[in-house]
Protein backbone atom coordinates (compact mmCIF):
# COMPACT_ATOMS: atom_id res chain seq x y z
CA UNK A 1 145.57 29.82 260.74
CA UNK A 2 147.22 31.86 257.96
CA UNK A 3 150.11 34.36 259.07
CA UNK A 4 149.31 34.70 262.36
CA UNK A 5 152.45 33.14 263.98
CA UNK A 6 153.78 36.09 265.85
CA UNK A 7 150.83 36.73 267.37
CA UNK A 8 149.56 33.05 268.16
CA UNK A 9 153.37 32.93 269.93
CA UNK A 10 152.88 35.97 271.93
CA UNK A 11 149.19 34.84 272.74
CA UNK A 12 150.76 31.62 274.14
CA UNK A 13 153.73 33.25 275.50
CA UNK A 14 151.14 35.24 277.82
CA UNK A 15 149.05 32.23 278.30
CA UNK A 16 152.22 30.15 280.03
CA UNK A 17 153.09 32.49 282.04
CA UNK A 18 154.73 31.76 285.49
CA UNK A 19 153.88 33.00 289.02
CA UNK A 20 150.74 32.72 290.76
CA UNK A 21 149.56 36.83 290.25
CA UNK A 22 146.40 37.19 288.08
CA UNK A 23 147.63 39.35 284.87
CA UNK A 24 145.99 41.16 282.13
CA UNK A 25 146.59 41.48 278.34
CA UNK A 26 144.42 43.15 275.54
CA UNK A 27 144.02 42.55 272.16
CA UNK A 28 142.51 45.08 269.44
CA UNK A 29 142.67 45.39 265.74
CA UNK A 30 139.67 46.48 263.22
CA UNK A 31 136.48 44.13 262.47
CA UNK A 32 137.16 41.00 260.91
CA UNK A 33 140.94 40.74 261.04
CA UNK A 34 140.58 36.96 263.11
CA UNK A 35 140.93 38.66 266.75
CA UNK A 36 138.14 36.15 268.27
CA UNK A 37 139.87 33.21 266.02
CA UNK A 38 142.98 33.60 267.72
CA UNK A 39 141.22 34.04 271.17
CA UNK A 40 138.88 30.77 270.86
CA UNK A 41 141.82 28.87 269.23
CA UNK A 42 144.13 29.78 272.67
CA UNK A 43 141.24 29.36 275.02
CA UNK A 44 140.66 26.08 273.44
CA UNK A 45 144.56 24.90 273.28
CA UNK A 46 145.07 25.63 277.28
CA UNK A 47 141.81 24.86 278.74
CA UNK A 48 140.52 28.37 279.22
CA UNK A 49 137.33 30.13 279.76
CA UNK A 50 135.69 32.53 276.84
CA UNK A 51 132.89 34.90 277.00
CA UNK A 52 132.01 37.09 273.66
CA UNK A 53 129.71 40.36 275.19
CA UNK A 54 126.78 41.16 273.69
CA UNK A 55 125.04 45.26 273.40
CA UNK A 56 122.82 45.11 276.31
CA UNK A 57 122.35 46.05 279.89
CA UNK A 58 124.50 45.62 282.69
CA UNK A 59 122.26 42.93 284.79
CA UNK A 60 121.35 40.71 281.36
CA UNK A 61 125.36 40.90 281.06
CA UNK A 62 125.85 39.41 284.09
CA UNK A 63 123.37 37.28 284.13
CA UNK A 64 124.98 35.63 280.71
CA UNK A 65 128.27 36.25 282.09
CA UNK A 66 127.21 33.99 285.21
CA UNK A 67 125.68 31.41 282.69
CA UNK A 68 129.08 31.10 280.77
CA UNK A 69 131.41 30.88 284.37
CA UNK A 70 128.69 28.05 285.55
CA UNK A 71 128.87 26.59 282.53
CA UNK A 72 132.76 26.37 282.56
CA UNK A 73 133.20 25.16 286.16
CA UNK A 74 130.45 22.55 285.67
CA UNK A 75 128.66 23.49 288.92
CA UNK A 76 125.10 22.52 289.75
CA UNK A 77 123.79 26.18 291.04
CA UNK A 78 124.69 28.78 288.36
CA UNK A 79 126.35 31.64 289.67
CA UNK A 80 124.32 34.85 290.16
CA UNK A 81 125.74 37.98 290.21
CA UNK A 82 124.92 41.53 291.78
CA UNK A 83 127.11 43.43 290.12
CA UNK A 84 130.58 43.11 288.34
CA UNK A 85 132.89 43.17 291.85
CA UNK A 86 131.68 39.69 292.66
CA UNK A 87 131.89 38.32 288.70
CA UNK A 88 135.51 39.91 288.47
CA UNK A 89 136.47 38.27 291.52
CA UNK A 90 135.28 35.12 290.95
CA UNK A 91 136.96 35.29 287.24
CA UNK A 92 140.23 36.01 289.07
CA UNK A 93 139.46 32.41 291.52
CA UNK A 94 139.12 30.41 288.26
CA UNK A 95 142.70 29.06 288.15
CA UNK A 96 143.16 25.46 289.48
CA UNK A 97 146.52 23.67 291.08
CA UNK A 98 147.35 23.07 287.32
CA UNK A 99 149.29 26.16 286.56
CA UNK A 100 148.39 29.13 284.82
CA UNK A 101 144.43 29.29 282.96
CA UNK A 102 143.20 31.77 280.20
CA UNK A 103 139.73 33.99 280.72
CA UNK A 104 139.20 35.74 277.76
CA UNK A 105 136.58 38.79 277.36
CA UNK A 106 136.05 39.22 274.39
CA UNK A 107 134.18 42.65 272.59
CA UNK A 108 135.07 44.28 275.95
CA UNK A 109 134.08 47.70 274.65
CA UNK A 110 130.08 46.97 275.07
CA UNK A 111 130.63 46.01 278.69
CA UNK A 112 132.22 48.99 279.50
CA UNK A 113 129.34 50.64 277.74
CA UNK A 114 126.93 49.46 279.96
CA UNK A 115 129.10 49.22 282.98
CA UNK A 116 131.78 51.85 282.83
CA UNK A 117 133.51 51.57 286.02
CA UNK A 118 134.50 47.83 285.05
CA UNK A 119 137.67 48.96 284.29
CA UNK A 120 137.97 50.04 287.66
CA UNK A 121 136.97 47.34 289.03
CA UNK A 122 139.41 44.88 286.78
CA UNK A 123 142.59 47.38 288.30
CA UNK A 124 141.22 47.01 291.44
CA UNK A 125 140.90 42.99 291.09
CA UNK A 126 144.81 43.49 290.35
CA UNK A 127 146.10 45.44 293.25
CA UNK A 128 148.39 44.03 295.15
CA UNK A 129 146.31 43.47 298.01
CA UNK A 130 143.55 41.83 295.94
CA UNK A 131 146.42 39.34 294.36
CA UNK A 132 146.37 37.37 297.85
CA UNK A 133 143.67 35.47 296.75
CA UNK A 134 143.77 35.65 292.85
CA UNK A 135 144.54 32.87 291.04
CA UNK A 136 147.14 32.68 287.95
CA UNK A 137 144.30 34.12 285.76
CA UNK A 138 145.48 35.38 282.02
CA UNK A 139 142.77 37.93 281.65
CA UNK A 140 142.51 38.36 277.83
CA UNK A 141 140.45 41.65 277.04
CA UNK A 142 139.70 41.89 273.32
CA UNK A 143 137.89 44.51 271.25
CA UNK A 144 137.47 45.97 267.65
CA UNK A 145 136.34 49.45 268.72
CA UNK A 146 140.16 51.05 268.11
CA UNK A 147 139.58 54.28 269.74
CA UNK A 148 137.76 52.57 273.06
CA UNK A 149 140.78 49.65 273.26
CA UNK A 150 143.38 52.80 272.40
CA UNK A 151 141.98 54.14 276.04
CA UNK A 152 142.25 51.33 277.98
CA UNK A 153 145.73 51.82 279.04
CA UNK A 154 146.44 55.72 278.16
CA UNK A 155 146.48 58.71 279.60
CA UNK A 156 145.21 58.20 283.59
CA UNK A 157 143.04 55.32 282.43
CA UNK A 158 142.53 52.57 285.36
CA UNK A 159 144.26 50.04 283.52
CA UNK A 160 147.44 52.10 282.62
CA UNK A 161 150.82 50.42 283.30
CA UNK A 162 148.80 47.24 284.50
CA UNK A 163 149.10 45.30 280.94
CA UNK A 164 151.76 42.42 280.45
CA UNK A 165 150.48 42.33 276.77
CA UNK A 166 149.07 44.52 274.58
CA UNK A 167 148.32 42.99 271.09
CA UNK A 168 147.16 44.47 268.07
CA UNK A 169 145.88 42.35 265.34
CA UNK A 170 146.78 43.80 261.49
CA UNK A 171 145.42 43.68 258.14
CA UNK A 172 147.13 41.52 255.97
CA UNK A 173 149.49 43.42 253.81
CA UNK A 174 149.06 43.61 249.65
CA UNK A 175 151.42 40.49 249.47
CA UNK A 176 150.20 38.51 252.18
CA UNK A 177 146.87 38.97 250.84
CA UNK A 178 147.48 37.75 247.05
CA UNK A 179 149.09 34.16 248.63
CA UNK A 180 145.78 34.29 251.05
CA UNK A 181 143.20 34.68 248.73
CA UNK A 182 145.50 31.81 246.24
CA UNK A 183 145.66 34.52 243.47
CA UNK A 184 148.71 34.19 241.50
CA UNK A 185 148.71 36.90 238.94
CA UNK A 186 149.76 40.24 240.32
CA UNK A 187 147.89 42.38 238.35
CA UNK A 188 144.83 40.53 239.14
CA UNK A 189 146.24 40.30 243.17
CA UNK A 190 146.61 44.13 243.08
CA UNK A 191 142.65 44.69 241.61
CA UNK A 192 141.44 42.15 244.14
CA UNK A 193 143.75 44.19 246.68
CA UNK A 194 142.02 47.31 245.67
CA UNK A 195 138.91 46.52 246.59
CA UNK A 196 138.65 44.40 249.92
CA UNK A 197 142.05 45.16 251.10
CA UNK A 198 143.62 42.51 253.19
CA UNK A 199 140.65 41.69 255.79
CA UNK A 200 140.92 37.89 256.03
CA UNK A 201 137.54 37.27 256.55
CA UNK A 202 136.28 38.71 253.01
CA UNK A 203 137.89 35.87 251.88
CA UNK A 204 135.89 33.21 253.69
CA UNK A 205 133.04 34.15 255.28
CA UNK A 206 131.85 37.26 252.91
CA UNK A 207 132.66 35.12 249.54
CA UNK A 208 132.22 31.85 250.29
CA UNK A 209 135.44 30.95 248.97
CA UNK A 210 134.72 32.89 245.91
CA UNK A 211 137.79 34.72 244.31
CA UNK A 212 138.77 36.15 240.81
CA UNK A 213 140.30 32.85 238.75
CA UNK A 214 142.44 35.39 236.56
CA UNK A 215 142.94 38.43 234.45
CA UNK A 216 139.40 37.17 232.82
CA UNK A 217 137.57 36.53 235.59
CA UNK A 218 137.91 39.82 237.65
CA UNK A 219 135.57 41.96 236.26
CA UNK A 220 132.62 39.09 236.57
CA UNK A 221 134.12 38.37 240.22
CA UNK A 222 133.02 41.92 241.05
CA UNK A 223 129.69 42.12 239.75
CA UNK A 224 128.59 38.58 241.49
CA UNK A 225 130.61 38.71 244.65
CA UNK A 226 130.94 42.42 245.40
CA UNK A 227 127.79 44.49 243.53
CA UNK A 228 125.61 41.50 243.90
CA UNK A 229 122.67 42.67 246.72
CA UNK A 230 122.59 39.14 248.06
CA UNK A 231 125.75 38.90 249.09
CA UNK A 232 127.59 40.34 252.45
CA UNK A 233 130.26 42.48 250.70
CA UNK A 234 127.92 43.88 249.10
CA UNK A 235 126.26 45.93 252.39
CA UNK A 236 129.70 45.93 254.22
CA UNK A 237 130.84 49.38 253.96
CA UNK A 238 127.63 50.62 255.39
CA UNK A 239 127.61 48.12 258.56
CA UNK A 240 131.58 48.94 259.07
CA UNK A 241 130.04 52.49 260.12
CA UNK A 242 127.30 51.48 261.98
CA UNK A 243 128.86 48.83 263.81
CA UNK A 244 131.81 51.76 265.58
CA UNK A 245 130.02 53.17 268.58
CA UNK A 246 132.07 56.29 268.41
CA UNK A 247 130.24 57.26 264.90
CA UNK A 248 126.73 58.44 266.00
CA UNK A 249 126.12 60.77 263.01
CA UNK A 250 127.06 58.29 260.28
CA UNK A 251 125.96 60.66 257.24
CA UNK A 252 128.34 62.93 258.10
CA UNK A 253 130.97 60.32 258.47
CA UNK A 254 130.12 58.81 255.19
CA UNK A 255 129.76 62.50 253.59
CA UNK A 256 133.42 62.97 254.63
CA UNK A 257 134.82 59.58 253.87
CA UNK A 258 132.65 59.94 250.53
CA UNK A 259 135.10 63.46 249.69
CA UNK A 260 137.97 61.68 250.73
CA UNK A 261 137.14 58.77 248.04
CA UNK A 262 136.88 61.73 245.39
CA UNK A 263 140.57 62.70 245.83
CA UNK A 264 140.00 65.24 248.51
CA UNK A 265 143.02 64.33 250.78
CA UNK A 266 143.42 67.86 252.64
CA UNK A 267 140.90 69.47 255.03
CA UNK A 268 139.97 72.28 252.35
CA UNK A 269 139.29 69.79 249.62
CA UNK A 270 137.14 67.95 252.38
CA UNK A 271 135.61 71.22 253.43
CA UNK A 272 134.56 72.72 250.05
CA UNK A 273 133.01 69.21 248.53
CA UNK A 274 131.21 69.33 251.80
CA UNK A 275 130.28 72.84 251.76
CA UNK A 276 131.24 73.35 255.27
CA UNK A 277 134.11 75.56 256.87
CA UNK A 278 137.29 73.54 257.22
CA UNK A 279 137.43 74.25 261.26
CA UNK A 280 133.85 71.98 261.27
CA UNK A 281 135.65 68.71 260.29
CA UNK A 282 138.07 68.82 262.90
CA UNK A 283 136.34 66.77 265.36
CA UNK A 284 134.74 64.20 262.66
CA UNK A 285 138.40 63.87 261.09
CA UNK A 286 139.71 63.06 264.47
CA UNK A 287 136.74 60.58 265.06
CA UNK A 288 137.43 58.60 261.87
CA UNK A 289 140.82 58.42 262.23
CA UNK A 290 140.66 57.47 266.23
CA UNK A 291 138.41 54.58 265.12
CA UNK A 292 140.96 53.66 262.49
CA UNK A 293 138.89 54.51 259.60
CA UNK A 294 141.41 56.55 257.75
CA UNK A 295 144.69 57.71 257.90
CA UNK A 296 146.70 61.27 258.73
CA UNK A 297 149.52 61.40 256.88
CA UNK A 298 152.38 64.25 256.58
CA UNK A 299 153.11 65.68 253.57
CA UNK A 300 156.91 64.26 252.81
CA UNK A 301 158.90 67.60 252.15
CA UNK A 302 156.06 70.80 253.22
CA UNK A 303 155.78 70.54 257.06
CA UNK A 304 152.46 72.56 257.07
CA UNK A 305 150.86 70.27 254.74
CA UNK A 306 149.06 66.69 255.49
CA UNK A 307 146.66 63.97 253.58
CA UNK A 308 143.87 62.10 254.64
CA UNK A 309 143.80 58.60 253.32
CA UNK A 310 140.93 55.66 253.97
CA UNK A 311 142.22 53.10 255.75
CA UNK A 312 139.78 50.39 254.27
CA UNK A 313 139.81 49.80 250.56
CA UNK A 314 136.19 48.94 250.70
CA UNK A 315 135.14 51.90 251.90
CA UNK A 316 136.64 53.33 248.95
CA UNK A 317 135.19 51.43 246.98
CA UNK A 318 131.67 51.51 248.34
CA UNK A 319 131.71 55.73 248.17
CA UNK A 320 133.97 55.99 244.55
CA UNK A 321 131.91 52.99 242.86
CA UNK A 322 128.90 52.05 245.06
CA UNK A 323 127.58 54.91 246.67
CA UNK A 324 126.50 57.01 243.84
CA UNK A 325 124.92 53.75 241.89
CA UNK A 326 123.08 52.61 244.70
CA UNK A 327 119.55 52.41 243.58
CA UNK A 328 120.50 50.79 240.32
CA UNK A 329 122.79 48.25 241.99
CA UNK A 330 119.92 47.19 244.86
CA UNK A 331 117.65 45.78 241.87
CA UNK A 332 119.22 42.47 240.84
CA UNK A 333 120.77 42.58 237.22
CA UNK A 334 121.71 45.75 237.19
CA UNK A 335 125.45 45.27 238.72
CA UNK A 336 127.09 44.63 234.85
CA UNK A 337 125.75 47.65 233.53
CA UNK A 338 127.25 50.29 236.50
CA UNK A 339 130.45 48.32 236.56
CA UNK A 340 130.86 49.07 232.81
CA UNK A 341 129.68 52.84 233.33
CA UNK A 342 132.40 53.06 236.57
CA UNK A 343 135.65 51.40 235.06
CA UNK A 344 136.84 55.40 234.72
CA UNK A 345 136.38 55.95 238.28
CA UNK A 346 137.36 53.05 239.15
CA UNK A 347 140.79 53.24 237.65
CA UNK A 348 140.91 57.20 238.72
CA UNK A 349 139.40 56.91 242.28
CA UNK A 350 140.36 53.34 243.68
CA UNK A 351 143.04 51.63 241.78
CA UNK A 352 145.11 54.73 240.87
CA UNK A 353 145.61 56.10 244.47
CA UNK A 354 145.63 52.37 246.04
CA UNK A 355 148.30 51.12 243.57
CA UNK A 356 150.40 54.46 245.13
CA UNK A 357 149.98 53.44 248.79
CA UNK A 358 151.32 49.83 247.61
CA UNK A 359 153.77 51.35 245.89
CA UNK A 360 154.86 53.65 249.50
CA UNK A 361 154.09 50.15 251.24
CA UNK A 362 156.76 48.26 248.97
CA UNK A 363 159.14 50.85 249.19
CA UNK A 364 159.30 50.91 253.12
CA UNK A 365 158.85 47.28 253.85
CA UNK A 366 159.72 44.75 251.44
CA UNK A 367 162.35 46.64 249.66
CA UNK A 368 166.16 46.18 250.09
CA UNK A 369 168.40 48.74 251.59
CA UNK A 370 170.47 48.38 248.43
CA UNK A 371 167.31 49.55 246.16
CA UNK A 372 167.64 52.54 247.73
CA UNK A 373 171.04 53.13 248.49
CA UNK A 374 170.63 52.96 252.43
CA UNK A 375 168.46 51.79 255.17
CA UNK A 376 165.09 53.15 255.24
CA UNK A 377 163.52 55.50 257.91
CA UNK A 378 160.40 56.91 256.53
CA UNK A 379 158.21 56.82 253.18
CA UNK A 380 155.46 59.41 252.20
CA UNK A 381 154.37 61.20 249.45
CA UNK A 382 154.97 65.04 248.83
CA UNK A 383 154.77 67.93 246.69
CA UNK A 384 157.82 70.06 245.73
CA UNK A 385 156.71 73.43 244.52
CA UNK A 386 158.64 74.69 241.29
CA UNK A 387 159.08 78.55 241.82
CA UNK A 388 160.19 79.32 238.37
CA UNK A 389 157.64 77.57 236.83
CA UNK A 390 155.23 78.63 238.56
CA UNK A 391 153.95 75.09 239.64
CA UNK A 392 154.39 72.34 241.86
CA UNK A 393 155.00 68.67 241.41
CA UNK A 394 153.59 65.69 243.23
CA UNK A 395 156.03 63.14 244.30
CA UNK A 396 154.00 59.76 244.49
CA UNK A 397 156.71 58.05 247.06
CA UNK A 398 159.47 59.79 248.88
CA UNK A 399 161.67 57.52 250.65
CA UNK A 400 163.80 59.04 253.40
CA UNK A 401 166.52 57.41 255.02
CA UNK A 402 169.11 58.04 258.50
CA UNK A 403 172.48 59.36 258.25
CA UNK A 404 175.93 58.33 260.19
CA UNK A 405 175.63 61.51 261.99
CA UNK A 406 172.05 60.55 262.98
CA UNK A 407 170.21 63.77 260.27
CA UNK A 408 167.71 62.28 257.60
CA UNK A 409 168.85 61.99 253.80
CA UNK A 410 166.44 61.84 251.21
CA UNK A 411 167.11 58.44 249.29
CA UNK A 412 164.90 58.56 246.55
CA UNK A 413 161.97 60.26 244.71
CA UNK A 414 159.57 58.02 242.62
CA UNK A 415 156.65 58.06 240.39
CA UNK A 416 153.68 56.04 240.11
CA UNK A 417 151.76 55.37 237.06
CA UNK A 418 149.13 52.44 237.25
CA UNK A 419 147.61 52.64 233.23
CA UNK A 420 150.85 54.37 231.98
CA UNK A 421 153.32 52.80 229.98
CA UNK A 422 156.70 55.07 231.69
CA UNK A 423 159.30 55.69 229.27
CA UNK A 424 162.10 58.93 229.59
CA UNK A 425 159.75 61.65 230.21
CA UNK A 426 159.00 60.29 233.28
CA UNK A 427 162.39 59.93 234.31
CA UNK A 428 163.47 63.69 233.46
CA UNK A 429 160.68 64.98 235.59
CA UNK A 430 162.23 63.02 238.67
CA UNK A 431 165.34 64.25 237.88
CA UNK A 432 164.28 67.90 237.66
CA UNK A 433 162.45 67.37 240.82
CA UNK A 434 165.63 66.22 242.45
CA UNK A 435 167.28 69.14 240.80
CA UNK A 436 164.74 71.40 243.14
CA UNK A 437 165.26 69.74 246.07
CA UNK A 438 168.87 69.47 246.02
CA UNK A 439 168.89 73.63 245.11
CA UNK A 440 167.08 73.35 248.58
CA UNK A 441 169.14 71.44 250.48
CA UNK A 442 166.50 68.35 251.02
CA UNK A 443 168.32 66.19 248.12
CA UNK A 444 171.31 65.43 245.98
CA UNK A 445 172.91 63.61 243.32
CA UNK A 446 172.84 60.31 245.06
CA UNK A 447 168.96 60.35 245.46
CA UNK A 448 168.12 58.03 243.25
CA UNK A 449 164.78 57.89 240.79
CA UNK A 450 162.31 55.47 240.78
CA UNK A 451 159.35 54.53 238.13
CA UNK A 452 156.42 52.51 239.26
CA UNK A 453 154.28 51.01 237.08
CA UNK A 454 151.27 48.58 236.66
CA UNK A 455 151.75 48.00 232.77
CA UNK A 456 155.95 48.50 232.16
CA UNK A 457 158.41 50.50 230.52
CA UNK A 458 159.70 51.80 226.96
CA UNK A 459 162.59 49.78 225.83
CA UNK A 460 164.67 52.96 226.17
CA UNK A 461 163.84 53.13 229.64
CA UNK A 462 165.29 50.10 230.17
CA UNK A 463 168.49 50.44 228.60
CA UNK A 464 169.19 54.03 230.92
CA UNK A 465 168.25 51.82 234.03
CA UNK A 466 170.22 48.62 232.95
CA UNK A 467 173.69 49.89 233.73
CA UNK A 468 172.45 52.86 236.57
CA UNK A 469 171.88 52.35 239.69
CA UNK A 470 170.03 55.67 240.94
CA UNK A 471 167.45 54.38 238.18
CA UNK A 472 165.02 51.55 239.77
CA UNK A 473 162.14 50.47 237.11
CA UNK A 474 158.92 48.63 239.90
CA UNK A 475 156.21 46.73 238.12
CA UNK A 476 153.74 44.52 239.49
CA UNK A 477 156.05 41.16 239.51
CA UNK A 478 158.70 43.03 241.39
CA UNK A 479 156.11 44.45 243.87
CA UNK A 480 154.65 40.96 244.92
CA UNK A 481 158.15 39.06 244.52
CA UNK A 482 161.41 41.06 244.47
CA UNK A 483 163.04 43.91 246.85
């Protein structure tokens, strides 16, 4: 188990519950992120009972279902249900003198598919009345469809209010994922980061074990562990689609998702590489980002302006690098030759904007207060239109911070550059930037200026941030190591 501590202790917190009321918890979190792990791992450790759900019909369910409860009480006759009433109920019995026991459901979302008042029949199980004969079962309910789990305790849902845990399981972040996949050099961390993101089991189960050795050994890495056609990363973009039951026109999903990947983050930019009127992709916008396929995010200073992001740095990948390559890369022996034709837009499309989320990730989490002057609220990036000039600028990472009166001060404004070396004339555009938005009230002197950057700085760059605070220089060692 790697970085999983808080939730393994509030898995076993739940598990050791007192009292003798059945209670219910759920777990979610994307595909592959170790959900069932932890599950089998906690079932295991207390003595507890786990079915996985397969996509079929409601009496085959049960029927399994049965199977896996006779199998767990080690009776003689098997248990054979009608309908999900009696299996719920004699779930909830399961619990001997012995104290508390774990039942864990897990993919939950392709029962309720096939049986949708199960939910019901779950709150019903526990009602007070129905707790008279319950048992101290920890009913575990675990799925990876985001937007199905999401509405499993909203809104007027059955279930709402009747949780004592609600779980969600995360992607590793861009640091926990270089010490995960044992990758020492940042630069080479931060590549790897860009293209499988930090979904543990690309690691293991996808590669085999198989990760870049170095600087050296990245761009060979790719082509046999990522472009390769007879290996799993190679169709996993495609299947992450497929596999979300909300997505039932996946080429217009992966049309959208493949304009997002061209640096289309707003809805126009979407709409016109699409050829479609913006008001179409509301409801497939809303769809991919219910399911947790990509992100919303506001713009930092214009209140009327937004970005769409992918969540999932392979699907990036697959639509920047992949996607238009296909037929070449499907015929073995071809993957070197479109890996050396797509370094530009791989650099352009996938590193450059991932290395800025890192940067916006650094910046909010692993940062100190005294990097940026104060305690940090929000980070996003922004554009800061220049009247005089006629222009606007984009600010890469805005990092907002609260105020003793309880208002929002603007902390600092920085710059991201991932095949740039930065050097002054970097630093004076911040600083006219912050000359805007202080005209405007969002800024002032004390906002301080940051420069991020994958390769360094000029030497004269250095000296002006040596002895100045409001100047912070970020590279790749102070990203995976320093605050």
């Amino acid at each position: 188990m790697f970085d999983r501590e808080f939730e393994w202790a509030e898995l076993t917190r739940f598990a050791a519950l007192p009292g003798s009321r059945a209670t219910l918890g759920v777990v979610s979190g994307r595909r592959r992120q170790g959900k069932t792990f932890l599950l089998d791992a906690v079932t295991r450790a207390s003595g507890g009972f786990m079915y996985t759900a397969t996509e079929t019909t409601e009496a085959d369910a049960l029927r399994q279902f049965g199977e896996a409860l006779t199998r767990y009480r080690g009776q003689p006759t098997p248990f054979r249900f009608a309908h999900w009433d009696e299996a719920v109920t004699a779930l909830m019995r399961i619990a001997d003198a012995g104290g508390p026991t774990v039942a864990v459901i897990d993919e939950f979302p392709f029962l309720a598919k096939a049986s949708p008042s199960l939910p019901s029949i779950i709150q019903r199980a526990l009602d007070p009345a129905a707790q008279h004969t319950n048992t101290p079962v920890r009913l575990l309910l675990c799925g990876s469809a985001l937007s199905f789990m999401g509405r499993l305790l909203s809104g007027n849902a059955p279930l709402r209010g009747r949780a004592g845990l609600e779980l969600v399981v995360p992607t590793l972040d861009f640091r926990l994922a270089a010490e995960f996949w044992e990758i020492a050099d940042p630069r080479t961390a931060l590549l790897t980061n860009a293209v499988v993101g930090g979904t543990p089991a690309y690691r293991r189960e996808f590669t085999q074990g198989d990760a870049p050795a170095g600087p050296d050994d990245f761009d060979d890495w790719v082509t046999r562990a990522v472009l390769n056609p007879a290996r799993p990363l190679f169709r996993e973009a495609r299947y992450l689609l497929a596999e979300e039951p909300e997505l039932h026109d996946t080429a217009l999903y992966h049309s959208v998702l493949a304009a997002i990947a061209a640096g289309n983050a707003a809805r126009g930019g979407i709409a016109d590489y699409l050829g479609r009127k913006s008001t179409d992709l509301a409801h497939p916008l809303s769809v991919l980002q219910d399911v947790g396929m990509i992100t919303h995010e506001a713009d930092a200073f214009r209140r009327n302006r937004s970005a769409y992001r992918i969540a999932e740095p392979l699907v990036t990948f697959y639509h920047a690098v992949m996607r238009p390559a296909w037929g070449d890369l499907e015929r073995p022996g071809r993957a070197p030759a479109v890996w050396q034709r797509a370094q530009s837009t791989f650099r352009s499309k996938v590193v450059g904007p991932h290395f800025e989320q890192v940067c916006r990730e650094w910046a909010r989490w692993h940062a100190s207060p005294d990097t940026h002057g104060g305690q940090v609220t929000r980070v996003a990036s922004g554009t800061v239109n220049d009247p005089a000039a006629k222009t606007s600028h984009e600010i890469d990472v805005a990092v907002h911070g609260g105020t003793d009166n309880g208002g929002e001060a603007l902390l600092a404004i920085g710059e991201v550059k991932w095949s740039d070396v930065m050097g002054v004339g970097h630093l004076e555009r911040l600083r006219h930037v912050r000359t805007l938005l202080t005209a405007r009230g969002s800024a002032s002197g004390a906002t301080r200026l940051h420069c991020y950057s994958g390769i360094g700085f000029t030497d004269e760059l250095h000296h002006l941030a040596k002895d100045d605070r409001t100047i912070q220089l970020i590279d790749l060692p102070r990203l995976y190591h320093g605050e």
